[in-house]
N, C-alpha and C. Protein backbone atom coordinates (compact mmCIF):
# COMPACT_ATOMS: atom_id res chain seq x y z
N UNK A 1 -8.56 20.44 -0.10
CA UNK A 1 -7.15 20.33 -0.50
C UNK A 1 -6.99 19.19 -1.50
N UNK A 2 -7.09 17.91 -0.75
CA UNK A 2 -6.94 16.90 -1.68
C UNK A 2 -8.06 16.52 -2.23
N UNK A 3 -8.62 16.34 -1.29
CA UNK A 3 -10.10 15.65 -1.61
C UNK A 3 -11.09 15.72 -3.22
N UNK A 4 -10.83 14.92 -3.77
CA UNK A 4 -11.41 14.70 -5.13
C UNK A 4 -13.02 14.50 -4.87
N UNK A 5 -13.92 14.76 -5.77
CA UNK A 5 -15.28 14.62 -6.06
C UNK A 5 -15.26 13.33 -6.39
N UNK A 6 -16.02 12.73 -5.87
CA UNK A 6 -16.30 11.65 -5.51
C UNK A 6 -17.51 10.77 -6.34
N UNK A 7 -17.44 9.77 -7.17
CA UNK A 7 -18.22 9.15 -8.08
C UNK A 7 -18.62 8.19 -7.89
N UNK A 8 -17.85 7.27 -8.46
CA UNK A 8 -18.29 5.34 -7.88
C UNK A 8 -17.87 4.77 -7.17
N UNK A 9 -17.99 3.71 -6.13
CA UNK A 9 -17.27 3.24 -5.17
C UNK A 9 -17.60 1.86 -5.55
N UNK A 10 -16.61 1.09 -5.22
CA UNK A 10 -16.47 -0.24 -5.49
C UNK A 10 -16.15 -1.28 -4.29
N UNK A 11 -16.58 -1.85 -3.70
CA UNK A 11 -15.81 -2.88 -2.44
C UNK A 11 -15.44 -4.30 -3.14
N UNK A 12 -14.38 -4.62 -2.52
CA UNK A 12 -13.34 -5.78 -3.39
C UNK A 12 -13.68 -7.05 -1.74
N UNK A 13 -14.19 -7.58 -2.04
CA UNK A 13 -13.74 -9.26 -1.39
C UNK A 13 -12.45 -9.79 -1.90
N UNK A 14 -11.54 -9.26 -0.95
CA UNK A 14 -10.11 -9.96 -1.67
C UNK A 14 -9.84 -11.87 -1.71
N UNK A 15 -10.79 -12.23 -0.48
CA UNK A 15 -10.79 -13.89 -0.22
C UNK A 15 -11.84 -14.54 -1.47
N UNK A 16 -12.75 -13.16 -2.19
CA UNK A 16 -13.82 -14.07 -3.49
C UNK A 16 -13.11 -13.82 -4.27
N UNK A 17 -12.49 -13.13 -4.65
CA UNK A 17 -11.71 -12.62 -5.98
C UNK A 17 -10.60 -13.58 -6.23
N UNK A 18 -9.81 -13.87 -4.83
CA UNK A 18 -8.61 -14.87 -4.94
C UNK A 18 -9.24 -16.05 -5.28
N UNK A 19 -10.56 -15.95 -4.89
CA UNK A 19 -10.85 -17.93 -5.07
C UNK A 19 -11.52 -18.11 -6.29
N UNK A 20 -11.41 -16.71 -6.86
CA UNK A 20 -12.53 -16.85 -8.73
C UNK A 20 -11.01 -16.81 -9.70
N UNK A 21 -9.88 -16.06 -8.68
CA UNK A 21 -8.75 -16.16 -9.27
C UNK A 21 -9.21 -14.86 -10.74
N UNK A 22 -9.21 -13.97 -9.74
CA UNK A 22 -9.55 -12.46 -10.36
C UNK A 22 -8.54 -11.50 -9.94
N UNK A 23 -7.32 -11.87 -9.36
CA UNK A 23 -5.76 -11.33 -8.87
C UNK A 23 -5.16 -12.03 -9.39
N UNK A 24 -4.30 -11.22 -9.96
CA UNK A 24 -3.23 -11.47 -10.85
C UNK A 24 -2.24 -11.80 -9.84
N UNK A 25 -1.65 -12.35 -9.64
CA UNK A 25 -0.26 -12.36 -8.71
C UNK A 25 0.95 -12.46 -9.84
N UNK A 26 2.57 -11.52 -9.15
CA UNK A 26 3.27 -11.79 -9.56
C UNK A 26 4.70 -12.18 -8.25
N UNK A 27 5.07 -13.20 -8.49
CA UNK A 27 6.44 -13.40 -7.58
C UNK A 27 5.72 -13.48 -6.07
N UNK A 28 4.82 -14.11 -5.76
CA UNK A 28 4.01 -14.61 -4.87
C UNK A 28 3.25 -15.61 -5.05
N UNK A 29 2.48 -15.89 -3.66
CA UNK A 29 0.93 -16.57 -3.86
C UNK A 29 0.37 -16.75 -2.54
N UNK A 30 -0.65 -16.94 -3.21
CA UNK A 30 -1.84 -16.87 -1.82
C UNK A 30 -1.56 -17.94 -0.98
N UNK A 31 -1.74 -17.79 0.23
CA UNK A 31 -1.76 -19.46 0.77
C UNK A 31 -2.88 -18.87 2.00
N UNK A 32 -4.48 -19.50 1.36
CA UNK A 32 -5.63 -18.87 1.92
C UNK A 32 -5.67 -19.88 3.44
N UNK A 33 -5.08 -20.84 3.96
CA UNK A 33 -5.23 -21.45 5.10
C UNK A 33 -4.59 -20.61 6.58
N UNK A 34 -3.70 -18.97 6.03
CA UNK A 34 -3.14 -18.36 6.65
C UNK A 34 -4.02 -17.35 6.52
N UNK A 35 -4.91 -17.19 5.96
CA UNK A 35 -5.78 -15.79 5.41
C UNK A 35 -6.11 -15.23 6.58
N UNK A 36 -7.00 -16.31 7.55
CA UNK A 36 -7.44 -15.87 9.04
C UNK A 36 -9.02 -15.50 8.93
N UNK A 37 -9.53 -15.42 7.64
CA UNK A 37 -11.25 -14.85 7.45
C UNK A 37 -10.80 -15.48 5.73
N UNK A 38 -12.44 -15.77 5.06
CA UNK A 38 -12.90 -15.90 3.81
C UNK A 38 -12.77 -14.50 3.08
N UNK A 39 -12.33 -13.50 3.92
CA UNK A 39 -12.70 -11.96 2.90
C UNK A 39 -11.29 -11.65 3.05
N UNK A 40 -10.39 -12.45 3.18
CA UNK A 40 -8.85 -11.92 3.70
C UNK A 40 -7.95 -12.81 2.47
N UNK A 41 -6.70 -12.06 2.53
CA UNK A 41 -5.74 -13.19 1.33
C UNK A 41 -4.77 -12.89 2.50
N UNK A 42 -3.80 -14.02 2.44
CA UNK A 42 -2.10 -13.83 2.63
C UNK A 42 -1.29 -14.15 1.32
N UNK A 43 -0.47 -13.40 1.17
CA UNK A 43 0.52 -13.44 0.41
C UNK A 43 1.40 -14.06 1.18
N UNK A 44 2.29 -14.65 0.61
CA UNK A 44 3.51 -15.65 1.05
C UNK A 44 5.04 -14.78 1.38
N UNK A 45 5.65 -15.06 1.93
CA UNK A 45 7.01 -14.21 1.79
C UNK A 45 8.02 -15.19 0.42
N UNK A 46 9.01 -14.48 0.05
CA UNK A 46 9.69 -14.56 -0.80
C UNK A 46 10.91 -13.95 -1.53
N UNK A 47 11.60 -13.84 -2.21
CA UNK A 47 12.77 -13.31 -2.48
C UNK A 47 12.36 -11.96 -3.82
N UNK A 48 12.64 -10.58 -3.40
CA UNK A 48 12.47 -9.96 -4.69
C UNK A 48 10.61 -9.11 -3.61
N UNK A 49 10.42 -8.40 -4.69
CA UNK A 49 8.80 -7.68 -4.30
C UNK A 49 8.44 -8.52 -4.96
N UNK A 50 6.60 -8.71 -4.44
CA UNK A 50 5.54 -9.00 -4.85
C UNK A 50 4.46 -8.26 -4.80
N UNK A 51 3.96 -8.26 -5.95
CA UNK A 51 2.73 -7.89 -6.06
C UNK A 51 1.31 -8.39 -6.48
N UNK A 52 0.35 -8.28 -6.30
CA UNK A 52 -0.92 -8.85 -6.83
C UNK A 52 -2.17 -7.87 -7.12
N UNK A 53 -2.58 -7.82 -8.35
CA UNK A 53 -3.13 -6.88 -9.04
C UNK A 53 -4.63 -7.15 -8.96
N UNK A 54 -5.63 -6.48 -8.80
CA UNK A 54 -7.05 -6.56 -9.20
C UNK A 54 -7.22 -6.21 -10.31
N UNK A 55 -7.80 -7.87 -10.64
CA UNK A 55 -8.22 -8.21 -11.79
C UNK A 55 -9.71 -6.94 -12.35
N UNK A 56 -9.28 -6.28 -13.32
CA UNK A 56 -10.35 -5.39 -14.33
C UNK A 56 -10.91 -3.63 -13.32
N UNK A 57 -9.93 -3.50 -12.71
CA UNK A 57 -9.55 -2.15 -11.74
C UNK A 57 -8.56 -1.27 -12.19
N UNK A 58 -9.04 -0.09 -13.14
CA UNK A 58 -8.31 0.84 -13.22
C UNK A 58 -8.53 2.34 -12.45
N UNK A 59 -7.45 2.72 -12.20
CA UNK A 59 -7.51 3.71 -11.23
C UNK A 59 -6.67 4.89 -11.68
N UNK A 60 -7.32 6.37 -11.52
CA UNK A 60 -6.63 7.19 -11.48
C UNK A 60 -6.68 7.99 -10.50
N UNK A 61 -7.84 8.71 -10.45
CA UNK A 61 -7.48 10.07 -8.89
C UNK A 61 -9.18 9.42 -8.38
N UNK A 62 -9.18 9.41 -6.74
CA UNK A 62 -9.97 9.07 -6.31
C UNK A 62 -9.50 8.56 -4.58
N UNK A 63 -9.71 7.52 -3.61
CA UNK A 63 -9.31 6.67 -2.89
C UNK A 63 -9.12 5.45 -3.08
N UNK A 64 -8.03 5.13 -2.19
CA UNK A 64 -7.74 3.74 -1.93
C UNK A 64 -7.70 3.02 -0.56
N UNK A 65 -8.99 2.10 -0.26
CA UNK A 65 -8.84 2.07 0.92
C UNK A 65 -8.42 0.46 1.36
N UNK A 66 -7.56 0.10 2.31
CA UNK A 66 -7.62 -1.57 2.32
C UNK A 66 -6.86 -1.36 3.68
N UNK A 67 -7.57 -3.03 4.39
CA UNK A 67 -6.67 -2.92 5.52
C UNK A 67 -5.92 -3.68 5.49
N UNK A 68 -4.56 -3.98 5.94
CA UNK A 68 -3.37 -4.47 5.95
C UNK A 68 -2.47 -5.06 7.62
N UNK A 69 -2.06 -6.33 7.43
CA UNK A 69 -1.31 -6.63 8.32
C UNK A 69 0.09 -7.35 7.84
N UNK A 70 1.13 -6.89 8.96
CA UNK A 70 2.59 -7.03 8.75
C UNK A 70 2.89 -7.85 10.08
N UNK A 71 3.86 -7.73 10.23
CA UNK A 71 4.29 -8.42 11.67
C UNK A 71 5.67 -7.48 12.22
N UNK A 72 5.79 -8.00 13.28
CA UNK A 72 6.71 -6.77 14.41
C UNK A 72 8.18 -7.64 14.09
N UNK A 73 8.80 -7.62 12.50
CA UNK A 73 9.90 -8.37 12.69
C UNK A 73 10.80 -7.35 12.25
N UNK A 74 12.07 -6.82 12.88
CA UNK A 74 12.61 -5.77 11.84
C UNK A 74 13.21 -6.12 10.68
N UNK A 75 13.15 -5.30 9.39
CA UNK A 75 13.74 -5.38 8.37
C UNK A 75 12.90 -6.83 7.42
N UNK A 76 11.69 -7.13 8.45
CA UNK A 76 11.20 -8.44 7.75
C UNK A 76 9.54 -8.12 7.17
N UNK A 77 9.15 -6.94 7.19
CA UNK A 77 7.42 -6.59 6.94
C UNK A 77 7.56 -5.68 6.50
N UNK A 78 7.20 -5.36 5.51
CA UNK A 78 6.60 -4.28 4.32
C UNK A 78 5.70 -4.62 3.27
N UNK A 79 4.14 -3.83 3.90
CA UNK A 79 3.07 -4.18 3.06
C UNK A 79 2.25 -2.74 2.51
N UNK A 80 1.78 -2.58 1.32
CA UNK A 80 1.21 -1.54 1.26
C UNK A 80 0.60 -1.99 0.22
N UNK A 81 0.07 -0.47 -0.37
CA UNK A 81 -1.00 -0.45 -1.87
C UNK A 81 -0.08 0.30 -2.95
N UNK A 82 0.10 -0.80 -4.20
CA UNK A 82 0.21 -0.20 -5.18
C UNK A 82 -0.38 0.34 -6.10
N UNK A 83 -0.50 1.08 -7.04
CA UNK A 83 -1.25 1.96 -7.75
C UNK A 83 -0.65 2.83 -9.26
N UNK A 84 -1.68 3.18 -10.03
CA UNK A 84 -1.30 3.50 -11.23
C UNK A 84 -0.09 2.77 -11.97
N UNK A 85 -0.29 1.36 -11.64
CA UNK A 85 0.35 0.31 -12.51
C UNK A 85 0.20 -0.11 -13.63
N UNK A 86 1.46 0.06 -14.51
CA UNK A 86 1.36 -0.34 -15.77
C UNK A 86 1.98 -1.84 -16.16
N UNK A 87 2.73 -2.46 -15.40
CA UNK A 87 3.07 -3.71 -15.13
C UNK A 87 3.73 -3.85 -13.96
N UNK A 88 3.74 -4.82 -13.97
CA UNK A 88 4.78 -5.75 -12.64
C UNK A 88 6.11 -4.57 -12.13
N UNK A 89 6.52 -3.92 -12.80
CA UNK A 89 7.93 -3.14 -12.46
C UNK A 89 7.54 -1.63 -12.16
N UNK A 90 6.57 -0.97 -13.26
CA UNK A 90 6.51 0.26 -13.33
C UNK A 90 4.77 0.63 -12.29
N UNK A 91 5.15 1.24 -11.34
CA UNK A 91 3.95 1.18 -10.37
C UNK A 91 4.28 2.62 -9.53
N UNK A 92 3.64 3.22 -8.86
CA UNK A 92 4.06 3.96 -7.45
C UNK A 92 3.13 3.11 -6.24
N UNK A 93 3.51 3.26 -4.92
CA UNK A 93 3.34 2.35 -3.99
C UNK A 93 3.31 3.13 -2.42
N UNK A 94 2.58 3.06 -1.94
CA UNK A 94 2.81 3.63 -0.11
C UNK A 94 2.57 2.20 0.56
N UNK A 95 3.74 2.29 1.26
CA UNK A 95 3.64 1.10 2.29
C UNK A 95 4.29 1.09 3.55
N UNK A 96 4.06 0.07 4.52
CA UNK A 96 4.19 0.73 5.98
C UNK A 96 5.34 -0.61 5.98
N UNK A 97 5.61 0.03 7.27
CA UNK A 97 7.06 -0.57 7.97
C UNK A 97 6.87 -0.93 9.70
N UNK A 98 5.40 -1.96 9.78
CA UNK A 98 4.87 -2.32 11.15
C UNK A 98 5.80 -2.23 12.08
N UNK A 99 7.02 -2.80 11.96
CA UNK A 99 8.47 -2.74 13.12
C UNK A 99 8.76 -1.67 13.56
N UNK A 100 8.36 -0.67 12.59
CA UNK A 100 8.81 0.77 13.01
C UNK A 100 7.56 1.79 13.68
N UNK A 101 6.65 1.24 13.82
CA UNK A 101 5.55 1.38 13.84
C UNK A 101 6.09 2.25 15.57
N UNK A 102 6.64 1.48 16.71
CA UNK A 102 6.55 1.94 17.89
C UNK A 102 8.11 1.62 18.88
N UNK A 103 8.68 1.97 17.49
CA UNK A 103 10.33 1.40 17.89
C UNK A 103 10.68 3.01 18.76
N UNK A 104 11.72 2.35 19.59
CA UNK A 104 12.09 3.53 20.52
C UNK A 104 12.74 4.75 20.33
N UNK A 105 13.25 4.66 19.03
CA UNK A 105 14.58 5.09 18.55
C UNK A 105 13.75 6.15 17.49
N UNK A 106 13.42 7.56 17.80
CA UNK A 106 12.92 8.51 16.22
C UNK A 106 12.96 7.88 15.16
N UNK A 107 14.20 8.19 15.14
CA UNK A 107 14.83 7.82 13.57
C UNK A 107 14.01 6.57 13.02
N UNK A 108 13.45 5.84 13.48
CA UNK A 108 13.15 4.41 13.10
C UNK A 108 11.44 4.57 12.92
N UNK A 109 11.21 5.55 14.31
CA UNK A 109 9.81 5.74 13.49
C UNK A 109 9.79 6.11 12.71
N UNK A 110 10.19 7.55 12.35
CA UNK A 110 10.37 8.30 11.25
C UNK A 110 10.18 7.72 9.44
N UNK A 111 10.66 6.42 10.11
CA UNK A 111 10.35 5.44 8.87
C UNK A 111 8.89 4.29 8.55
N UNK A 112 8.14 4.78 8.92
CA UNK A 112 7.14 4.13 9.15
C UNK A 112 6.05 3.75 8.22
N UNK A 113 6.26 4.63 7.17
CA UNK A 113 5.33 4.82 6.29
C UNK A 113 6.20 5.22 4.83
N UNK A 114 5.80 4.60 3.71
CA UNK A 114 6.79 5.10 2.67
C UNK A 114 6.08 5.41 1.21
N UNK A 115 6.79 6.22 0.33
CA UNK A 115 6.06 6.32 -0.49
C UNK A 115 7.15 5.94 -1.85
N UNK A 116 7.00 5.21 -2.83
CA UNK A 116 8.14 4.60 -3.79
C UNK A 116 7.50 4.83 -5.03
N UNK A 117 8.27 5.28 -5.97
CA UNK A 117 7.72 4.82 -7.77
C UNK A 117 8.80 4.35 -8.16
N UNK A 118 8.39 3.37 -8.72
CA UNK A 118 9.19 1.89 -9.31
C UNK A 118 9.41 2.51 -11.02
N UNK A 119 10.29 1.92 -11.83
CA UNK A 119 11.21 1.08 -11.13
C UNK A 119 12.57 2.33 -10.63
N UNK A 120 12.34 3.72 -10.97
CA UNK A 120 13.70 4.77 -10.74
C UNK A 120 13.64 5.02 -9.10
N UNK A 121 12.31 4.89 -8.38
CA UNK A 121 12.74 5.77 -6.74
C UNK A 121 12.34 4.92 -6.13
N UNK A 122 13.47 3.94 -5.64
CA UNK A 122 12.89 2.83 -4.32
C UNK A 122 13.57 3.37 -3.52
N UNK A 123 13.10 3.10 -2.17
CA UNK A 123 13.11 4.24 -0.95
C UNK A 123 14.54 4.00 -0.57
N UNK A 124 15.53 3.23 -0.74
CA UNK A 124 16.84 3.48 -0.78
C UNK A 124 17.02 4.58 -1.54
N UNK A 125 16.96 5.21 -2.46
CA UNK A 125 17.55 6.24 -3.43
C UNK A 125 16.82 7.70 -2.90
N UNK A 126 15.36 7.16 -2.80
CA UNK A 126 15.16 8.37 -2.06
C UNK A 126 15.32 9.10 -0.70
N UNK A 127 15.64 8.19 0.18
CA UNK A 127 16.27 8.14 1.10
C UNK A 127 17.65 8.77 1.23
N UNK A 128 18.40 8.99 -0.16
CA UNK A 128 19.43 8.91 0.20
C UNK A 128 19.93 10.48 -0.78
N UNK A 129 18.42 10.29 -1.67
CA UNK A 129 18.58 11.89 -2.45
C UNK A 129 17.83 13.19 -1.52
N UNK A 130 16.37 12.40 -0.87
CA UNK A 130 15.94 13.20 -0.43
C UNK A 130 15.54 12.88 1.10
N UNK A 131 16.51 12.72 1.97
CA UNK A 131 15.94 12.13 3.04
C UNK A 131 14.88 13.12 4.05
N UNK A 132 13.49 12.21 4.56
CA UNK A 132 12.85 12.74 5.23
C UNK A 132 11.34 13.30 4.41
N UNK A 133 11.81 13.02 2.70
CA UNK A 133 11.07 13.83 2.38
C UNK A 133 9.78 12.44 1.80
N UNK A 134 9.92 11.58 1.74
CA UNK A 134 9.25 10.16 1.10
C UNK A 134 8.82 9.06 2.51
N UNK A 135 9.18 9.66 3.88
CA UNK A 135 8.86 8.39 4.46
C UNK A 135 8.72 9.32 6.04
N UNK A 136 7.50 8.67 6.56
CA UNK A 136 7.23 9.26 8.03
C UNK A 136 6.67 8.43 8.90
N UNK A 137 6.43 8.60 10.09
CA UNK A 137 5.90 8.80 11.38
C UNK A 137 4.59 8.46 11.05
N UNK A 138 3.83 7.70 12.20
CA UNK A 138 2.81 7.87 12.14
C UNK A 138 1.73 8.14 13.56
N UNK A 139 1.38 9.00 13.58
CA UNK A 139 0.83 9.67 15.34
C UNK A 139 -0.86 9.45 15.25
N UNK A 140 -1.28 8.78 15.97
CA UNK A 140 -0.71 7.58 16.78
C UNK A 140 -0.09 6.63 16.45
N UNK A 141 0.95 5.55 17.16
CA UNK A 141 1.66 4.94 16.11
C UNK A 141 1.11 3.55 16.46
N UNK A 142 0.27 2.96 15.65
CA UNK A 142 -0.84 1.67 15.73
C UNK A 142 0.18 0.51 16.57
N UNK A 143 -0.30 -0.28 16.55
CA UNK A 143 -0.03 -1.77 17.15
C UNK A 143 1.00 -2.26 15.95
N UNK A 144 1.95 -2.87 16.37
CA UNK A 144 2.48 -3.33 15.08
C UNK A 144 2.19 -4.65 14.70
N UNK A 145 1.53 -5.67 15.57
CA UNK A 145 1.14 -6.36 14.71
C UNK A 145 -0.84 -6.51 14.66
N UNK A 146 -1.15 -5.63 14.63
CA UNK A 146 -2.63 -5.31 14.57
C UNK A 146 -3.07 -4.75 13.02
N UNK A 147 -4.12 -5.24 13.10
CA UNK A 147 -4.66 -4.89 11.16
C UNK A 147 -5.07 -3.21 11.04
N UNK A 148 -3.71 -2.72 10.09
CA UNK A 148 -4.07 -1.82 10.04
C UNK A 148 -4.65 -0.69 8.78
N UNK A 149 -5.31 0.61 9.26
CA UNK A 149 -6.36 0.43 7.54
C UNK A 149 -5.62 1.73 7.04
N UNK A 150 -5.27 1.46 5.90
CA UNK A 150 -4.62 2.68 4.91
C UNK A 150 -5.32 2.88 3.98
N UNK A 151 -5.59 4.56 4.10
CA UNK A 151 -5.94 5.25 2.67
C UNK A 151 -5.58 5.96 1.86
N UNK A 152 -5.75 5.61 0.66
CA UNK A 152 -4.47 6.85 -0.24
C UNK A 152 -5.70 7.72 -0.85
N UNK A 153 -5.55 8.82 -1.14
CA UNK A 153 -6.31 9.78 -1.96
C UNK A 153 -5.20 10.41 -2.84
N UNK A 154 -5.52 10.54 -3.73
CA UNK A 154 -4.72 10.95 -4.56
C UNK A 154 -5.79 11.61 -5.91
N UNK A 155 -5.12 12.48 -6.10
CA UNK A 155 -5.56 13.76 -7.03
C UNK A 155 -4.45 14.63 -7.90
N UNK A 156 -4.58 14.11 -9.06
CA UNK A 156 -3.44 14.89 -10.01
C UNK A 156 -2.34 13.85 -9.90
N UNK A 157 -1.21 14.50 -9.12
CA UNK A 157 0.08 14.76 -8.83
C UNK A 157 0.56 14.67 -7.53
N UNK A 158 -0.76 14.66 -6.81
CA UNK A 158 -0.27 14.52 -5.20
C UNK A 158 -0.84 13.59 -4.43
N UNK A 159 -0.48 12.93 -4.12
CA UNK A 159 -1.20 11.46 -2.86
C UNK A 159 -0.81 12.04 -1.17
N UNK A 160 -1.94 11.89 -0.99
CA UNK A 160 -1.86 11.45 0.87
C UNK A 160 -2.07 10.38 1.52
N UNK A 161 -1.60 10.14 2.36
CA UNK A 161 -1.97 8.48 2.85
C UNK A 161 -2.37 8.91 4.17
N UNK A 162 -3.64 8.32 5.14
CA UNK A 162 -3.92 8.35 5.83
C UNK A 162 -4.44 6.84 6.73
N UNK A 163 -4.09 6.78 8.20
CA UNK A 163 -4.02 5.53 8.78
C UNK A 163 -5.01 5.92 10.10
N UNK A 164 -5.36 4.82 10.02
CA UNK A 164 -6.59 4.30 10.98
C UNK A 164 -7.71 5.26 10.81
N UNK A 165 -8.39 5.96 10.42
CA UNK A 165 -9.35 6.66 10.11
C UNK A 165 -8.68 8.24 10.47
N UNK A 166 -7.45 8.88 10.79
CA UNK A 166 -7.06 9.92 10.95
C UNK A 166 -7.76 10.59 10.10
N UNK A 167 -7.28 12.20 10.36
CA UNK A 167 -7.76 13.03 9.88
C UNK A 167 -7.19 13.65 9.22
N UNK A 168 -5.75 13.40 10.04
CA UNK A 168 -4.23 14.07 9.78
C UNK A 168 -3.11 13.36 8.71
N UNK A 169 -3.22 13.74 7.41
CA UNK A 169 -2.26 12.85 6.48
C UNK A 169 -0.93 12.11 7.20
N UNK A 170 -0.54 11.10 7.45
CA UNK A 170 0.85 10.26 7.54
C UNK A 170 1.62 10.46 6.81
N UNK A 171 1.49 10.73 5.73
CA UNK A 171 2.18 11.52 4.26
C UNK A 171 1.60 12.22 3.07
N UNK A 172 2.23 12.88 2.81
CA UNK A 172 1.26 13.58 1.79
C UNK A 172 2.87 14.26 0.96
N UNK A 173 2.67 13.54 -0.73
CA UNK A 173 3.96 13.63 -1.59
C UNK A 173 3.01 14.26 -3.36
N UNK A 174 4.41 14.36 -3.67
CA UNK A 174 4.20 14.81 -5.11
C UNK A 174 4.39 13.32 -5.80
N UNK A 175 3.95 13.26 -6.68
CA UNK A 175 4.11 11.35 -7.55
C UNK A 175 5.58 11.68 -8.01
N UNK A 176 5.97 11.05 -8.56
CA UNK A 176 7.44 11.62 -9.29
C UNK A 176 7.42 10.88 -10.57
N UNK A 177 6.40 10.52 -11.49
CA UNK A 177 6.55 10.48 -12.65
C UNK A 177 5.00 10.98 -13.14
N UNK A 178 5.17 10.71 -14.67
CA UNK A 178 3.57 11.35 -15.56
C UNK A 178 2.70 10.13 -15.70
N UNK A 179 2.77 8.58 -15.02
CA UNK A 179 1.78 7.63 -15.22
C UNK A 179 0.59 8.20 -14.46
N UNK A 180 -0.44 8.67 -14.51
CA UNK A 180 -1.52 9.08 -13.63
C UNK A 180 -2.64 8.04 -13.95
N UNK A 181 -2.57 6.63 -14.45
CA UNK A 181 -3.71 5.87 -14.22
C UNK A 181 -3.37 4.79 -14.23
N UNK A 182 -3.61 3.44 -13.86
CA UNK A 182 -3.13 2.48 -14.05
C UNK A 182 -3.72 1.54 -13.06
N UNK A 183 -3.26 0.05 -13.12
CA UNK A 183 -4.06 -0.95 -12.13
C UNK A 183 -3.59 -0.75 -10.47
N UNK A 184 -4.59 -1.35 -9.60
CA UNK A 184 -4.19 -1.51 -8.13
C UNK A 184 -4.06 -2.75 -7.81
N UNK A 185 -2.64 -2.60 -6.82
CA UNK A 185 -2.70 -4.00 -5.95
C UNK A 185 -2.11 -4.34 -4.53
N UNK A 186 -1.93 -5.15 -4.35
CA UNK A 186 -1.30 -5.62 -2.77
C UNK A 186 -0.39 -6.02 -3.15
N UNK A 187 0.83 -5.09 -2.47
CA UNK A 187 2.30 -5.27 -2.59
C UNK A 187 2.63 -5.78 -1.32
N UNK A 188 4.12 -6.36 -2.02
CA UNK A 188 4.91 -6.74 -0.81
C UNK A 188 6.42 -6.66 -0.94
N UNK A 189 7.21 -6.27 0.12
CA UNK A 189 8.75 -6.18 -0.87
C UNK A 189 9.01 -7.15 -0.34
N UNK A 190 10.65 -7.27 -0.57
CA UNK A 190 11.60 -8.34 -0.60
C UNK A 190 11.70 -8.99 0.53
N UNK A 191 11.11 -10.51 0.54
CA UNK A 191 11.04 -11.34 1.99
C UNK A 191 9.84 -10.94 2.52
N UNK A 192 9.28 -10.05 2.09
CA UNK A 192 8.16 -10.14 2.98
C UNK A 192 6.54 -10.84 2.68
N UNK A 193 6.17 -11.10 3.57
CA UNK A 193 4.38 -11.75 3.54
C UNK A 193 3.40 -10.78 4.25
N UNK A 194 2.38 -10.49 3.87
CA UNK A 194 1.66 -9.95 4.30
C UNK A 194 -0.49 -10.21 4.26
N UNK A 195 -1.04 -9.66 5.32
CA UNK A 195 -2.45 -9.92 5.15
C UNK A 195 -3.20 -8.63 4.76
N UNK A 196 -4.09 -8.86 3.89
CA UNK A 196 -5.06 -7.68 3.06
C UNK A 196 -6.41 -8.17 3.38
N UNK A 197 -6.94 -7.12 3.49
CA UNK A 197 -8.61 -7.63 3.63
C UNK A 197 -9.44 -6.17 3.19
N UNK A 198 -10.97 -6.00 2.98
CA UNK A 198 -11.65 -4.83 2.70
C UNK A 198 -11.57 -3.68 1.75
N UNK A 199 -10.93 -4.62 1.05
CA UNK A 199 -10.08 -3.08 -0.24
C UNK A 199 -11.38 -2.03 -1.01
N UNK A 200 -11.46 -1.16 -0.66
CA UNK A 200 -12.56 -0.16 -1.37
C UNK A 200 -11.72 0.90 -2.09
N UNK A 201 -12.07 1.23 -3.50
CA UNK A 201 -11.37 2.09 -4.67
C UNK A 201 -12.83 2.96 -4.93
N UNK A 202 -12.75 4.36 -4.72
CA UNK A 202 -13.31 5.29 -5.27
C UNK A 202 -12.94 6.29 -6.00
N UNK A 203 -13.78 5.92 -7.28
CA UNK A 203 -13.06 7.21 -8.37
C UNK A 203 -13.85 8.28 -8.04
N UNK A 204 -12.91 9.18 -8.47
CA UNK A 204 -13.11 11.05 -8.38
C UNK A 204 -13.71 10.95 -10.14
N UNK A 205 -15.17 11.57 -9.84
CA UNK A 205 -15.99 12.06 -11.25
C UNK A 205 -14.76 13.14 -11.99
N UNK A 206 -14.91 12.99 -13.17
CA UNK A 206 -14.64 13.57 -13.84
C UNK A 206 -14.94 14.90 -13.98
């Protein structure tokens, strides 16, 4: 279905890269005494999204794999992977919503996982054009504050995201614009901080 042919694989030390200062950060920063491991970054919380880009990583159809931690605060953790970035604003992005991760209430799981392209569909708008159709559930629904590993595959026009080694997509969307290549990074939205570690990018051969 999705699954792209598979070419080069790359593994990212996000704790060597931050300390050669080979991530770009924007509207963040590292503060590596919170990292928790040498192969780990934290991003800081802050006002507005952040993002931080790998330095000389372009990506188009292939995987994205990295593991990620948030914390169980509501309305206060949102961390994911951005992708096919052309700067700081114009990006698409899947990112999780740890609080919602094992909240009691459907509706709240339901929100657990999201998928955004910047800067026209942040998940308010889509939410509100297309609800149900950009953001889900995730079965099993992990620990919320436990490190958890997201993968995007993406091919063409369509991304799936898959969590903890499932088998079973968490989402699986159409992109909603024509950027199909561009840089990857570790996002964060508004107020929030988050931990990244193990990032592996495999391109699909041509």
């Amino acid at each position: 279905m999705l699954l792209p042919t598979l070419a080069s694989a790359a593994d990212h030390n996000l704790g060597e890269l931050a300390k050669a200062n080979k991530i770009e950060v924007f509207n963040r920063k590292f503060d590596q005494t919170k990292a928790g491991s040498a192969e780990a970054v934290f991003l800081n919380a802050a006002p507005n999204d952040g993002v931080a880009w790998i330095a000389g990583v372009e990506f188009s159809d292939g995987t994205i794999e990295l593991e990620i931690k948030g914390k169980n605060e509501q309305g206060r953790s949102f961390v994911g992977i951005a992708f096919h970035g052309q700067d700081n604003r114009v990006f698409d992005a899947v990112y999780l919503r740890p609080f919602n991760f094992q909240a009691a209430e459907q509706e709240r799981r339901s929100h657990s996982t999201q998928y955004i392209s910047m800067p026209g569909h942040d998940w308010s708008e889509l939410r509100k054009s297309h609800p149900g159709k950009y953001e889900f559930a995730i079965t099993p629904a992990p620990d919320p504050d436990s490190w958890v590993k997201l993968k995007l595959v993406v091919k063409g026009k369509n991304v799936a995201a898959f969590v903890n080694g499932s088998d079973v997509p968490a989402l699986t969307v159409e992109l909603l614009n024509d950027q199909l290549k561009g840089k990857v990074g570790l996002w964060v939205r508004n107020g929030s901080d988050g931990w990244f570690r193990n990032l592996k990018v495999v391109r699909a051969s041509k």
